[in-house]
PDB file of N, CA and C in Angstrom:
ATOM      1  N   UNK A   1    -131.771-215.295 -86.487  1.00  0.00           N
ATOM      2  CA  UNK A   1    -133.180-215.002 -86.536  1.00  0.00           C
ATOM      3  C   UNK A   1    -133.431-213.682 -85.808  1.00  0.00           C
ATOM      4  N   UNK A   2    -134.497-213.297 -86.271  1.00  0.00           N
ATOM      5  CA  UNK A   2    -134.507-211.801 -85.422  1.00  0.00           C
ATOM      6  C   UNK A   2    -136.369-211.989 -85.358  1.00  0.00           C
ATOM      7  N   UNK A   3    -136.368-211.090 -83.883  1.00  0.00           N
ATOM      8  CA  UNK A   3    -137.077-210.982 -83.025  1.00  0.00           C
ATOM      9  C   UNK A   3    -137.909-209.556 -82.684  1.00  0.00           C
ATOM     10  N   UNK A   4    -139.340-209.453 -82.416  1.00  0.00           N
ATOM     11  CA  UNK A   4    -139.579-208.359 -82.084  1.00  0.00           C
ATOM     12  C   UNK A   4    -140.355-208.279 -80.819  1.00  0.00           C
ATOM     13  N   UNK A   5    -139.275-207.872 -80.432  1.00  0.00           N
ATOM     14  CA  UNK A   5    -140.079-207.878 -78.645  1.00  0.00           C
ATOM     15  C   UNK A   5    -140.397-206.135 -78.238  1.00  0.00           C
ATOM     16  N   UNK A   6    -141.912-206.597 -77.428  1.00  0.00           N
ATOM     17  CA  UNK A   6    -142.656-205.289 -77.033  1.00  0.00           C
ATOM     18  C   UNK A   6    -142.874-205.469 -75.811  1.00  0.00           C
ATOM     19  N   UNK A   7    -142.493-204.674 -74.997  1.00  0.00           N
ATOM     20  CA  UNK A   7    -143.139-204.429 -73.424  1.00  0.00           C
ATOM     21  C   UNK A   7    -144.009-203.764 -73.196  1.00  0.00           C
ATOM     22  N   UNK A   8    -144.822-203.758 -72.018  1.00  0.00           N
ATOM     23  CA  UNK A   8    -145.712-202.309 -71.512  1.00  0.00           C
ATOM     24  C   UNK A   8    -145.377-202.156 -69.865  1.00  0.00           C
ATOM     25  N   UNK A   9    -144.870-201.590 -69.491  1.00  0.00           N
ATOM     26  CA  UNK A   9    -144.313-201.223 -68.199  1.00  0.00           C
ATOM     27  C   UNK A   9    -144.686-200.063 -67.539  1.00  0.00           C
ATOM     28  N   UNK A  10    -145.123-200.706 -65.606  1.00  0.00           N
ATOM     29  CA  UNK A  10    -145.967-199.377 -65.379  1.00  0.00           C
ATOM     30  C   UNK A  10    -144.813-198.820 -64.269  1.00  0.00           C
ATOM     31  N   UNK A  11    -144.256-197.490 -64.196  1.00  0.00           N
ATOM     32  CA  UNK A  11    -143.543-197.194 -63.262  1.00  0.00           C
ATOM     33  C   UNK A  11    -144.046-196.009 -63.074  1.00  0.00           C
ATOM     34  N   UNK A  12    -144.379-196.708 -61.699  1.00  0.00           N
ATOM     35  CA  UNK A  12    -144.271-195.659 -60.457  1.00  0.00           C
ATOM     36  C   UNK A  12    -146.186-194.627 -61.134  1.00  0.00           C
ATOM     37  N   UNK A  13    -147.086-195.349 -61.600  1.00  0.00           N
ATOM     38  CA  UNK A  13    -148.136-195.051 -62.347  1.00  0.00           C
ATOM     39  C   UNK A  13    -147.984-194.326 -63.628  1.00  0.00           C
ATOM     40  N   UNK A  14    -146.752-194.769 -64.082  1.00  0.00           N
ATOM     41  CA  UNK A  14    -146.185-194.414 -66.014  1.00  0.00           C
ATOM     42  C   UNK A  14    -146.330-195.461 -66.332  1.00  0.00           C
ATOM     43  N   UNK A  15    -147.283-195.405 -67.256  1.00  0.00           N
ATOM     44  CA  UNK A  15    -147.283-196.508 -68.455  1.00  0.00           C
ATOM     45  C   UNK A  15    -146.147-196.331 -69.397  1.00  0.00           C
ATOM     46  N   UNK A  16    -145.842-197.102 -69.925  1.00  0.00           N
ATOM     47  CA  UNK A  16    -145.176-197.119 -71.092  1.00  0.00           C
ATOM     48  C   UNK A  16    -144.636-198.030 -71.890  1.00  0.00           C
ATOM     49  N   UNK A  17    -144.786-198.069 -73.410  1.00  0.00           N
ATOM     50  CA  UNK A  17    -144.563-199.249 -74.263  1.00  0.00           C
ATOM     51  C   UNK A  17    -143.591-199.260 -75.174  1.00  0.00           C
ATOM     52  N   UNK A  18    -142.689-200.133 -75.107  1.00  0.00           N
ATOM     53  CA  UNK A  18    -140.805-199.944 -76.303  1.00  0.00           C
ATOM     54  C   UNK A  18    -141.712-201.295 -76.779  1.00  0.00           C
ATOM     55  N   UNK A  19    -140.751-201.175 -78.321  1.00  0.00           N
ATOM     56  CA  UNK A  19    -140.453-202.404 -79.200  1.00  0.00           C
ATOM     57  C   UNK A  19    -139.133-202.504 -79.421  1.00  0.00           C
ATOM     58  N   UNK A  20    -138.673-203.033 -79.245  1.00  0.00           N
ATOM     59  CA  UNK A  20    -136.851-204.037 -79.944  1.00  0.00           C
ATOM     60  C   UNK A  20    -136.997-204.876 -81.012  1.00  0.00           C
ATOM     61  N   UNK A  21    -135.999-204.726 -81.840  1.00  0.00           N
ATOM     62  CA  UNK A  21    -135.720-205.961 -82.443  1.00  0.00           C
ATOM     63  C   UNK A  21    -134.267-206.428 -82.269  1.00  0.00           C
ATOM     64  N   UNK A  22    -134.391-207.733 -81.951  1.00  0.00           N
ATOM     65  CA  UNK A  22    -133.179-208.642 -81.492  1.00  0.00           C
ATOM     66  C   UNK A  22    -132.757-209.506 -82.140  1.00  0.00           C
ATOM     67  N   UNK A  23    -131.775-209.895 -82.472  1.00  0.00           N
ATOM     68  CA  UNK A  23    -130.930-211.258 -82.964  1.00  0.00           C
ATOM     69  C   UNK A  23    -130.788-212.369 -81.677  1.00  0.00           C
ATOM     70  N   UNK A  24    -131.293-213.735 -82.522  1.00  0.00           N
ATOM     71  CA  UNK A  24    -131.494-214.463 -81.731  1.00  0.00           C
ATOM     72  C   UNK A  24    -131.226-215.768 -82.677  1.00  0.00           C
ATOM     73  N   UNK A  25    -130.010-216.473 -81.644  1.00  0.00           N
ATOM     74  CA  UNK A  25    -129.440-217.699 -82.274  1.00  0.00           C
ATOM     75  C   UNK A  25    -130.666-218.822 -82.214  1.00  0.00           C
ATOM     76  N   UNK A  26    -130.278-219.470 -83.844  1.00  0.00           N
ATOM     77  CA  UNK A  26    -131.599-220.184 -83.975  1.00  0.00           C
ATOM     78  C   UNK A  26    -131.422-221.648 -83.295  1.00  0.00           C
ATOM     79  N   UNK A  27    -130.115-222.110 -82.861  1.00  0.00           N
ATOM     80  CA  UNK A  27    -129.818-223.170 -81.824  1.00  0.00           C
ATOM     81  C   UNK A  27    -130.682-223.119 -80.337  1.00  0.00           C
ATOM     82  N   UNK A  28    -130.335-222.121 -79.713  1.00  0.00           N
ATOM     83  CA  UNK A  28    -131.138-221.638 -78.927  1.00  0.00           C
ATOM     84  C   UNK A  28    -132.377-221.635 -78.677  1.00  0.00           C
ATOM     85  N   UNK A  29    -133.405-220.886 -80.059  1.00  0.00           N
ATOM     86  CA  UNK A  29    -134.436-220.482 -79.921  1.00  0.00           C
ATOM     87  C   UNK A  29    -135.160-221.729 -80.452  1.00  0.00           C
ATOM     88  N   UNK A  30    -134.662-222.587 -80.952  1.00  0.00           N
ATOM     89  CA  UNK A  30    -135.305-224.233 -81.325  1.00  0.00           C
ATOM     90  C   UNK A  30    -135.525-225.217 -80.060  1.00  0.00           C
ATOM     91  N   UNK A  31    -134.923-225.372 -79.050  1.00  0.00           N
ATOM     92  CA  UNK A  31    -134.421-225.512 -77.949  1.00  0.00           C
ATOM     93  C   UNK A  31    -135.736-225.316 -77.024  1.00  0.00           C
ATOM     94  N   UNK A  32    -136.047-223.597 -76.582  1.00  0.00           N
ATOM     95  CA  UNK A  32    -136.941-223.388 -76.316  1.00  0.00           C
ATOM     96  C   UNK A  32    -137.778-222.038 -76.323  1.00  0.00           C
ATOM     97  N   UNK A  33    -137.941-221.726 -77.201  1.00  0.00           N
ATOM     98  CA  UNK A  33    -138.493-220.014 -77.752  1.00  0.00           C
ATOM     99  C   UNK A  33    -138.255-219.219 -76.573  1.00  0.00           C
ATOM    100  N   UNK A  34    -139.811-219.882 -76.196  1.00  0.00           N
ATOM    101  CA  UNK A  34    -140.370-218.870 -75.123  1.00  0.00           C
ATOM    102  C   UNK A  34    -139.122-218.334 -73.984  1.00  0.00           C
ATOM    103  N   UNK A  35    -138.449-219.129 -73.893  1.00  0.00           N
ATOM    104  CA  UNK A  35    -137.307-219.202 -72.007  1.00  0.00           C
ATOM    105  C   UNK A  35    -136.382-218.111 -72.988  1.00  0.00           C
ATOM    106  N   UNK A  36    -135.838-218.642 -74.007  1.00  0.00           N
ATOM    107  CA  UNK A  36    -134.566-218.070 -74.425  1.00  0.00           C
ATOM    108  C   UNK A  36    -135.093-216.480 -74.736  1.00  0.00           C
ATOM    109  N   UNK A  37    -136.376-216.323 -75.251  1.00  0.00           N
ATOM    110  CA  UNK A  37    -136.746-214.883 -75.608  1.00  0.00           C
ATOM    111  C   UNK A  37    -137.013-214.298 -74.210  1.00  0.00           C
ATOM    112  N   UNK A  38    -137.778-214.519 -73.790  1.00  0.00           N
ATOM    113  CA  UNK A  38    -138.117-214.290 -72.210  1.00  0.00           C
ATOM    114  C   UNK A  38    -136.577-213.740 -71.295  1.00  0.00           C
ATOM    115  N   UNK A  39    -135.529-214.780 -71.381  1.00  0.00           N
ATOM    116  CA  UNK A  39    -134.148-213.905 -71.099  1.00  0.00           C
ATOM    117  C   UNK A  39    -133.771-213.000 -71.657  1.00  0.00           C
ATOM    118  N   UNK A  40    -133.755-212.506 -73.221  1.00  0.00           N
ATOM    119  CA  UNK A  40    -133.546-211.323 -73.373  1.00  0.00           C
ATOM    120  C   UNK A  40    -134.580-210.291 -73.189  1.00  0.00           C
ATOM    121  N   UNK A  41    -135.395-210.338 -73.143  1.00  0.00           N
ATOM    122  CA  UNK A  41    -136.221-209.739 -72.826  1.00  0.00           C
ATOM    123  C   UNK A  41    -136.333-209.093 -71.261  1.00  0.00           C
ATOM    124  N   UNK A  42    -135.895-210.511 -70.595  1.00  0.00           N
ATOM    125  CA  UNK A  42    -135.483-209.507 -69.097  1.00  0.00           C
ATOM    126  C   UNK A  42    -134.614-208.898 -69.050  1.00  0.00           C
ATOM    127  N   UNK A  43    -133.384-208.891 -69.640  1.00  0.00           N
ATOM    128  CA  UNK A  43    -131.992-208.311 -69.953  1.00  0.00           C
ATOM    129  C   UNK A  43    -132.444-207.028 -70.318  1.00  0.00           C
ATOM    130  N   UNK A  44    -133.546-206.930 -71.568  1.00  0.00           N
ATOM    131  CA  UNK A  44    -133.694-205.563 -72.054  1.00  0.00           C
ATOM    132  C   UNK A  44    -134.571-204.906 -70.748  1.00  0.00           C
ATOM    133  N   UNK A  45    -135.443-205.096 -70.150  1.00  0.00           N
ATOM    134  CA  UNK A  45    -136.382-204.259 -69.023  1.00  0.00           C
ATOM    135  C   UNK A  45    -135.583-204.181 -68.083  1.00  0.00           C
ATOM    136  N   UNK A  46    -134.002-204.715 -67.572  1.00  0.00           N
ATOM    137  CA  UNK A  46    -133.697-204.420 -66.606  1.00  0.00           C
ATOM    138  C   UNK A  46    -132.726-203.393 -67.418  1.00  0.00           C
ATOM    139  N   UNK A  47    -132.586-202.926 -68.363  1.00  0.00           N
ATOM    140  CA  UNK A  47    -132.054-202.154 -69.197  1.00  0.00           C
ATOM    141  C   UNK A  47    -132.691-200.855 -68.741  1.00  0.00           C
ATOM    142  N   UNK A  48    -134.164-201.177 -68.955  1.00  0.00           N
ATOM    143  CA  UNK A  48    -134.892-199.938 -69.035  1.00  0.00           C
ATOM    144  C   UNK A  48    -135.418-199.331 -67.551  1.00  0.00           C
ATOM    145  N   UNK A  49    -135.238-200.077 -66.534  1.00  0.00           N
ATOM    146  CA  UNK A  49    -135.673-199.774 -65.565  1.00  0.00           C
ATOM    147  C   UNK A  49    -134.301-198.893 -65.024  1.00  0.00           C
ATOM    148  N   UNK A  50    -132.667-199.156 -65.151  1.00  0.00           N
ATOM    149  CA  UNK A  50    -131.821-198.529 -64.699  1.00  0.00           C
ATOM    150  C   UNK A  50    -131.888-196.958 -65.356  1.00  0.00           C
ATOM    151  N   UNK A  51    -132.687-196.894 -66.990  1.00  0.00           N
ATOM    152  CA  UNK A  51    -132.657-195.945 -67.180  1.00  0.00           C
ATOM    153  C   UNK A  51    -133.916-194.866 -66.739  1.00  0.00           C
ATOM    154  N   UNK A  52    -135.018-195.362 -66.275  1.00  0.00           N
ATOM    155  CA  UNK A  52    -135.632-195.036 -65.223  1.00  0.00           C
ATOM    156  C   UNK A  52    -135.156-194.279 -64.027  1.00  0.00           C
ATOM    157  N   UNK A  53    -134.059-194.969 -63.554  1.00  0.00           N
ATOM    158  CA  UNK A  53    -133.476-194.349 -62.570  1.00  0.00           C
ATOM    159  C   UNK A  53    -133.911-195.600 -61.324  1.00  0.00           C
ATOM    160  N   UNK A  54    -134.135-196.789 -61.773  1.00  0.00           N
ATOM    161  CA  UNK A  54    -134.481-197.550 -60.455  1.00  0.00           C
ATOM    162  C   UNK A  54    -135.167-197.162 -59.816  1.00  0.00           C
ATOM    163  N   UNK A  55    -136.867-196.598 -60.314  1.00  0.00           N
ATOM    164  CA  UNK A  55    -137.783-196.631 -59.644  1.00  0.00           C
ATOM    165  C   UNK A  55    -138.459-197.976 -59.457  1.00  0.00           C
ATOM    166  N   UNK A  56    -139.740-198.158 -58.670  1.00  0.00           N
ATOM    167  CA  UNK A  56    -140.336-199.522 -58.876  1.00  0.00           C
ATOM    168  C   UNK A  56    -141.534-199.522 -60.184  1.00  0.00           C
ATOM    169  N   UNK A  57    -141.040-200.453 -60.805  1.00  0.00           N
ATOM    170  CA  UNK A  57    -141.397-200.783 -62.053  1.00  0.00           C
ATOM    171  C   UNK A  57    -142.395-202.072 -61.893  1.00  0.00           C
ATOM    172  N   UNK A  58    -143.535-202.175 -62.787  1.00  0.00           N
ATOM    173  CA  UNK A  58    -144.024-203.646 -62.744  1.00  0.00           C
ATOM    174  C   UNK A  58    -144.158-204.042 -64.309  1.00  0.00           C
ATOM    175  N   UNK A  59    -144.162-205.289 -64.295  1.00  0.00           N
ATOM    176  CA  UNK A  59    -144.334-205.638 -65.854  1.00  0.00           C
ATOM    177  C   UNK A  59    -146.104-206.029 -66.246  1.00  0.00           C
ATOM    178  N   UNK A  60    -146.715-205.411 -67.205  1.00  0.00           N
ATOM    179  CA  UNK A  60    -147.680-205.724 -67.562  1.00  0.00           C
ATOM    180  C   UNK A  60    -147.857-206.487 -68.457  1.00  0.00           C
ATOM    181  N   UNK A  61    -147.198-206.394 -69.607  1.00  0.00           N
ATOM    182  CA  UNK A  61    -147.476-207.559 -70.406  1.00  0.00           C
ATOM    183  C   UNK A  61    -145.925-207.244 -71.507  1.00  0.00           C
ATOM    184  N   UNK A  62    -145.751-208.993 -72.020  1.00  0.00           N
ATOM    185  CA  UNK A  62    -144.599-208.821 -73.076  1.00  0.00           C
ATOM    186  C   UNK A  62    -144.725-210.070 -74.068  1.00  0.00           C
ATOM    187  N   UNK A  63    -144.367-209.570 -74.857  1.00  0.00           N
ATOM    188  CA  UNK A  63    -144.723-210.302 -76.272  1.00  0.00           C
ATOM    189  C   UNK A  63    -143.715-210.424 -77.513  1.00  0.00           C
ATOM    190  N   UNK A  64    -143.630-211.166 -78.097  1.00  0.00           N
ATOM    191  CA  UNK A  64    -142.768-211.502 -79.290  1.00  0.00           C
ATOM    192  C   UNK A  64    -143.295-211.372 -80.437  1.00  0.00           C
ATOM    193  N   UNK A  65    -142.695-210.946 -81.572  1.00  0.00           N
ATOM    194  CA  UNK A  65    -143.620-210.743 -82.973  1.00  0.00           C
ATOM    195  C   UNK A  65    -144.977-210.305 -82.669  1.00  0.00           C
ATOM    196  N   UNK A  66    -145.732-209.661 -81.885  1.00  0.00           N
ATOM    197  CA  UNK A  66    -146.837-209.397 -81.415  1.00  0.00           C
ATOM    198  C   UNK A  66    -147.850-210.344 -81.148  1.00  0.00           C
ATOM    199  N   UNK A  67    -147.616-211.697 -80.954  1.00  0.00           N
ATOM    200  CA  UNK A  67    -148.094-212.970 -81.065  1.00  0.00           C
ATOM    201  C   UNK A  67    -148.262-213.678 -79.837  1.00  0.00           C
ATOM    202  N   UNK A  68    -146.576-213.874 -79.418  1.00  0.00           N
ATOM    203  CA  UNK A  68    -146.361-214.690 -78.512  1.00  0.00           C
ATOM    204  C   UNK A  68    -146.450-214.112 -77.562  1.00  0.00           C
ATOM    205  N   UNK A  69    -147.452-214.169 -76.098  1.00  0.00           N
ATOM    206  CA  UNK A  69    -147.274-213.265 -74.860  1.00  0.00           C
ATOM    207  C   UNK A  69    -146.634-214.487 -73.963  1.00  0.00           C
ATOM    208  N   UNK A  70    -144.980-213.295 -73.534  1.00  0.00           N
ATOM    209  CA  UNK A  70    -144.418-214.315 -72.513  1.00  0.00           C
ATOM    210  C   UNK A  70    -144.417-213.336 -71.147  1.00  0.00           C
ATOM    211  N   UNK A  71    -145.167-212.743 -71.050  1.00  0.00           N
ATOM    212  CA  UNK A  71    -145.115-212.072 -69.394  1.00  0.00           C
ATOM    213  C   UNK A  71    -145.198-212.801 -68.608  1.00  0.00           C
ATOM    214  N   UNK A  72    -145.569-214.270 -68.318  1.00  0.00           N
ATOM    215  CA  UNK A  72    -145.189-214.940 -67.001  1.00  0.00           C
ATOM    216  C   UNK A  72    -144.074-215.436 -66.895  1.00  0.00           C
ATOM    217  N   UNK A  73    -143.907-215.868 -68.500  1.00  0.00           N
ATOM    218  CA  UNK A  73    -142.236-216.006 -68.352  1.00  0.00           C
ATOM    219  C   UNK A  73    -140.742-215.376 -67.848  1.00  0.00           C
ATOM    220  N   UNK A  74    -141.314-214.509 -68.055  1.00  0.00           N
ATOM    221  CA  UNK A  74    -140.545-212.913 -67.581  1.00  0.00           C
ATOM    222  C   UNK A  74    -140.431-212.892 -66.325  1.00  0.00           C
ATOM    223  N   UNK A  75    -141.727-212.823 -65.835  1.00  0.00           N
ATOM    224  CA  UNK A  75    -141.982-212.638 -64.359  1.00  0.00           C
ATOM    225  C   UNK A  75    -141.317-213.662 -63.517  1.00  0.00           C
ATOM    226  N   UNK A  76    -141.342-214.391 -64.092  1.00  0.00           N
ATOM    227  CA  UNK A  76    -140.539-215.751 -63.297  1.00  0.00           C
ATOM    228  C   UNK A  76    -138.958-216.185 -63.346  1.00  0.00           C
ATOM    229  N   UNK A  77    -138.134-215.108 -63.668  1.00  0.00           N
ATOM    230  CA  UNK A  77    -136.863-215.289 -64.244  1.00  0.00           C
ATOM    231  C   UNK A  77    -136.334-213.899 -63.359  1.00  0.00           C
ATOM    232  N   UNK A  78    -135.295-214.487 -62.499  1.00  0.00           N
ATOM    233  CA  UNK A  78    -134.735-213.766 -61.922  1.00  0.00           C
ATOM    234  C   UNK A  78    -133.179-213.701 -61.713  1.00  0.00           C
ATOM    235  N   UNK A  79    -132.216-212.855 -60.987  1.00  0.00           N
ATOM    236  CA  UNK A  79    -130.972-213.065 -61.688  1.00  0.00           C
ATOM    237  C   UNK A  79    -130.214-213.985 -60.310  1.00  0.00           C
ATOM    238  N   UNK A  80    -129.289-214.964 -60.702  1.00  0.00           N
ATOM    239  CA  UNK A  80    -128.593-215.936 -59.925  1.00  0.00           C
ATOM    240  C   UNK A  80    -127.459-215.307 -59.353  1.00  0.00           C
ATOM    241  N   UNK A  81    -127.570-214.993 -57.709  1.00  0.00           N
ATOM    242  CA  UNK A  81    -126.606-214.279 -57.310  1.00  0.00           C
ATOM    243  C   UNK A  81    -125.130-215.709 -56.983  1.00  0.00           C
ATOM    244  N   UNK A  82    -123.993-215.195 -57.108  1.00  0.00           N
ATOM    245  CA  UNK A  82    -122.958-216.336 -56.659  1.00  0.00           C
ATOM    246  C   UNK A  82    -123.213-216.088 -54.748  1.00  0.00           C
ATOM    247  N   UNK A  83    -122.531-217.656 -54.691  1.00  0.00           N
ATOM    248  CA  UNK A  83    -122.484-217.819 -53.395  1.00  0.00           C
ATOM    249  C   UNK A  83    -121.894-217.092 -52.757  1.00  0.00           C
ATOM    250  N   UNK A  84    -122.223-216.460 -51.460  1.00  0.00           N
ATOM    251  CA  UNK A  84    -121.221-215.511 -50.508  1.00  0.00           C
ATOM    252  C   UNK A  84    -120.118-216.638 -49.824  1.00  0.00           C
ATOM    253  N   UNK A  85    -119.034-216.018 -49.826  1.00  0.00           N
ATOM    254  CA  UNK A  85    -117.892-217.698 -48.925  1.00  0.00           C
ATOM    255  C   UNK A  85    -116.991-216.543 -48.399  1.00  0.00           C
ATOM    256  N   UNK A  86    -117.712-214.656 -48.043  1.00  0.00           N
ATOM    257  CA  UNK A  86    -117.125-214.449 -47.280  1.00  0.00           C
ATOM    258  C   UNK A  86    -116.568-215.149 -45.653  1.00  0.00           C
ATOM    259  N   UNK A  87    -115.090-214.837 -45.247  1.00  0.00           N
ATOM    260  CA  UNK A  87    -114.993-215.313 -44.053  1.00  0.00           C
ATOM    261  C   UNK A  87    -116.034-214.894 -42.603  1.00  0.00           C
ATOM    262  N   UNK A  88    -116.801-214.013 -42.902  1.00  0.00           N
ATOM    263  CA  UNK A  88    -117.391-213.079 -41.580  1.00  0.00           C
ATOM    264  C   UNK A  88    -118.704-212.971 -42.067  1.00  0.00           C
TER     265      UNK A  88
END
């Protein structure tokens, strides 16, 4: 299935708005749309923020097929660091 996801992202007082289109397994996206799009979708803005240059970025709004707005979803998905089991 394919997907069209749009951001609007303000960095550093730059607006700015991308569209993607993505492939998206339909096992997955039956499961639960919103979460599974919402992960790529963070995948792609943390895409775009490195090409930014890692300024501070905020998310304003994001959407699927121009329909679905999952910006809280987004906002709420962050990345799972592994446990530290350094000795010190």
């Amino acid at each position: 299935m394919k997907v069209v996801i749009m951001t609007k992202l303000n960095t550093e007082g730059s607006m700015g708005l991308r569209r993607g289109s993505f492939l998206i397994s339909d096992y997955e996206f039956k499961k639960n749309p919103d979460w599974y799009i919402g992960i790529k979708a963070y995948e792609w803005i943390q895409q775009q923020i490195a090409e930014y240059g890692g300024r501070k970025t905020e998310i304003i709004q994001v959407t699927w097929n121009e329909e679905n707005d999952i910006t809280e979803v987004v906002k709420s998905i962050y990345p799972i660091m592994p446990e530290d089991d350094l000795p010190f």
